[in-house]
Protein backbone atom coordinates (compact mmCIF):
# COMPACT_ATOMS: atom_id res chain seq x y z
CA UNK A 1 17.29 5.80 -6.70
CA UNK A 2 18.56 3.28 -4.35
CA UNK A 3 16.97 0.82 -2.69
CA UNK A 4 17.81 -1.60 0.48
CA UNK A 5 15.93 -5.20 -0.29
CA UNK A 6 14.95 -7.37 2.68
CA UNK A 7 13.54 -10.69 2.07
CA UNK A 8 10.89 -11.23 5.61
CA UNK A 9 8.41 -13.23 6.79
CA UNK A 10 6.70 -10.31 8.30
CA UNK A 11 6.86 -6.17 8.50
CA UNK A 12 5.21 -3.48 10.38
CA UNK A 13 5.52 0.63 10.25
CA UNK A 14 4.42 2.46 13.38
CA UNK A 15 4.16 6.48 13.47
CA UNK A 16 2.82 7.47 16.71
CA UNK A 17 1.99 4.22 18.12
CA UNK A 18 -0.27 3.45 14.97
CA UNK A 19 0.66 0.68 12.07
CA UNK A 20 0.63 2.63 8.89
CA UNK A 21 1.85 -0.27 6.71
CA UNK A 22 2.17 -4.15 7.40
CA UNK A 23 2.89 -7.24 5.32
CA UNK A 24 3.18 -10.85 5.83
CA UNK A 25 5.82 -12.78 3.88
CA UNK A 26 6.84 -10.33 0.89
CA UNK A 27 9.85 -7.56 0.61
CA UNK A 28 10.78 -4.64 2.84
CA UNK A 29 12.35 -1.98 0.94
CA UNK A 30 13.78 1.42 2.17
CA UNK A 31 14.21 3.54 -0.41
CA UNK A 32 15.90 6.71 -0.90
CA UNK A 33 15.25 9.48 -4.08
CA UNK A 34 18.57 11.07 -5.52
CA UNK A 35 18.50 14.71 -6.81
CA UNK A 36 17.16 13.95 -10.79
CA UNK A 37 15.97 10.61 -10.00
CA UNK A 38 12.89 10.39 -12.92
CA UNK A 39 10.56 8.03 -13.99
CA UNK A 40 13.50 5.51 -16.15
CA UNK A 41 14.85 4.95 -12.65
CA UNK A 42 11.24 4.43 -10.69
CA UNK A 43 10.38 2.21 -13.76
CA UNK A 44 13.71 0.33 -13.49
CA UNK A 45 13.68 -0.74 -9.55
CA UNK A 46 9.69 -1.54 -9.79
CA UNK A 47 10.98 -3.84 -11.99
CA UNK A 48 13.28 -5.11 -10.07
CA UNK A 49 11.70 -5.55 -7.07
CA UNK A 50 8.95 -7.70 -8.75
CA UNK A 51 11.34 -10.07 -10.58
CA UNK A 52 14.16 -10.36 -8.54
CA UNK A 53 14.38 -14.04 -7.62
CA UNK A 54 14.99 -14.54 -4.07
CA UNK A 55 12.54 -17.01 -2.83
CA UNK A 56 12.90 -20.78 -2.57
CA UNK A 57 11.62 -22.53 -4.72
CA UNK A 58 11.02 -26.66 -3.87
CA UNK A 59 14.48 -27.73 -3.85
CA UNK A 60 15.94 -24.79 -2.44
CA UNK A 61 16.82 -22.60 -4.85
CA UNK A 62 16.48 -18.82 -4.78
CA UNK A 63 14.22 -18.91 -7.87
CA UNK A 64 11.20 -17.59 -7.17
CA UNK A 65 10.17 -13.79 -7.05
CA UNK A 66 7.53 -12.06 -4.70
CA UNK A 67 5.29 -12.21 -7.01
CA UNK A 68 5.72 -16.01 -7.67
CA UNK A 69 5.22 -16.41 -3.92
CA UNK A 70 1.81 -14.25 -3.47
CA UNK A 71 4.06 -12.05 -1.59
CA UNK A 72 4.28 -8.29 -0.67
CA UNK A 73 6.15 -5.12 -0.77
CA UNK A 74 6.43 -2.73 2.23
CA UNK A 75 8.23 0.72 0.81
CA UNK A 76 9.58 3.03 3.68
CA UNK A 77 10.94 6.34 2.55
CA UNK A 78 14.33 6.40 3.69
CA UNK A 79 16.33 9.47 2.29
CA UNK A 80 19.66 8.40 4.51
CA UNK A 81 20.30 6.51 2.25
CA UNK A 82 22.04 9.07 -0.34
CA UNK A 83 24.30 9.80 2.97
CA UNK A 84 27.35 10.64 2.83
CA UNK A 85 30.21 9.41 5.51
CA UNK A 86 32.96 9.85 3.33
CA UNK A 87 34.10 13.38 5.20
CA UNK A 88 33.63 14.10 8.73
CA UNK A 89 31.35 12.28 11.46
CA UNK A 90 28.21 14.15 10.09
CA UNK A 91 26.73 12.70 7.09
CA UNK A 92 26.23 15.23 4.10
CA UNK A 93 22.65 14.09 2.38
CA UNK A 94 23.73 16.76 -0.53
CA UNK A 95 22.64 14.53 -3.00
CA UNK A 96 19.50 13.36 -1.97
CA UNK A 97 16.37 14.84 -3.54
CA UNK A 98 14.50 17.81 -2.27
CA UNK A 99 11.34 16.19 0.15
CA UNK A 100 8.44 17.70 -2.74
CA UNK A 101 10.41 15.53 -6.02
CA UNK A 102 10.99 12.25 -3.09
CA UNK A 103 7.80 12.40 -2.35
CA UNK A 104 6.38 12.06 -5.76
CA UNK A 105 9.07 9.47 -6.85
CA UNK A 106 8.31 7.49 -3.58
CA UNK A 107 4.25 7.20 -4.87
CA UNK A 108 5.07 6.70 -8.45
CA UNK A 109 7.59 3.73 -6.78
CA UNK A 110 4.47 2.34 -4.83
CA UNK A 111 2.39 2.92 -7.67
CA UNK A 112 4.37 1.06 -10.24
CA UNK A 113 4.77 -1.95 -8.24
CA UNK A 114 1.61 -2.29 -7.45
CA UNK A 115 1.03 -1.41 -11.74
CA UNK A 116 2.96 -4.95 -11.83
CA UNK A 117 0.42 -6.97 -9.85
CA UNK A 118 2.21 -6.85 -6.32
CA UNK A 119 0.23 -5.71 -3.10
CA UNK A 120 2.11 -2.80 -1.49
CA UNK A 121 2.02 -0.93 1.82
CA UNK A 122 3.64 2.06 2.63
CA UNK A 123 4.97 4.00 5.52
CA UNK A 124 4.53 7.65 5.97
CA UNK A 125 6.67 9.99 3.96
CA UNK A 126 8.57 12.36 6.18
CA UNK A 127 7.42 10.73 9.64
CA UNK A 128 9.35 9.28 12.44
CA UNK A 129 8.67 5.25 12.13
CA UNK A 130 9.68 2.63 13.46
CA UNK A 131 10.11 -0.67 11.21
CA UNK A 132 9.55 -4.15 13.03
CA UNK A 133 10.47 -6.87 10.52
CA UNK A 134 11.25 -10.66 10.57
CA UNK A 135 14.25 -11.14 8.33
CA UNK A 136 13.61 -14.09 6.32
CA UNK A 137 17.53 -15.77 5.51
CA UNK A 138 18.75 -13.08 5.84
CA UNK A 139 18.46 -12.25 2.81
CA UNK A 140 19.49 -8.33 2.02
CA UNK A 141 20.22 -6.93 -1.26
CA UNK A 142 21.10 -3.27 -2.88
CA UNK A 143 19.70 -2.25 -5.64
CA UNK A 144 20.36 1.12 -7.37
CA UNK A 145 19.29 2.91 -10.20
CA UNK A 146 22.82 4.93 -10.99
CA UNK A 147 25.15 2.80 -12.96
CA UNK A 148 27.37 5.11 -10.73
CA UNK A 149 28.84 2.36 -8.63
């Protein structure tokens, strides 16, 4: 499982003109599902997403998570991200999970962070959306569940 971490002040997801998810100040994450992806790697970036420390804290510091801040998470479903651009000019998404296993992985994501005491909002598995967000920093991070890397 990989996930793209965006520290913002704000977020919204459209589909079809309507906002399906929105946050205030919090974390927008696109995530993407790899082919075997389980419930070790949903556990291990809900974790992560909660304590990672990348808010300041009175002096400045990144030292305080989402959850220290009263913060969010908005999760968009983002299986691109298991592209690959090694080859060719067309990416190959051979390794990203089948839509039916994302799917669950993508709820048991949202559900486990919000298991940890974090508000989350969603955007719409498998729709067209369009993300609005106001990059706080910018701070962007990648997380990943593969030790792979």
């Amino acid at each position: 499982m990989r996930a793209v971490v965006q520290r913002v002040t704000s977020a919204t997801v459209t589909v079809e003109g309507r906002v399906v998810g929105a946050i205030e100040q919090g974390l927008l994450v696109y995530v993407g599902v790899a082919q075997g992806d389980g419930a070790d790697d949903t556990a291990y970036i809900a974790q992560k997403l909660v304590g990672l420390r990348i808010f300041a804290d009175a002096e400045g510091r990144l030292d305080r998570s989402v959850q220290d801040v009263g913060g969010a998470v908005l999760l968009v479903s983002q299986f691109t991200l298991y592209g690959d651009c090694r080859r060719g000019r067309r990416p190959s998404f051979d390794k990203a999970a089948a839509p039916a296993a994302a799917r669950v992985a993508y709820e048991e994501l949202a559900e486990a962070v919000r298991r940890l005491g974090v508000p989350v909002c969603t955007g719409q598995f498998q729709a067209h959306m369009t993300v609005q967000s106001h990059n706080d920093g910018p701070v962007t991070l990648l997380i990943e569940s593969s030790r792979e890397w």
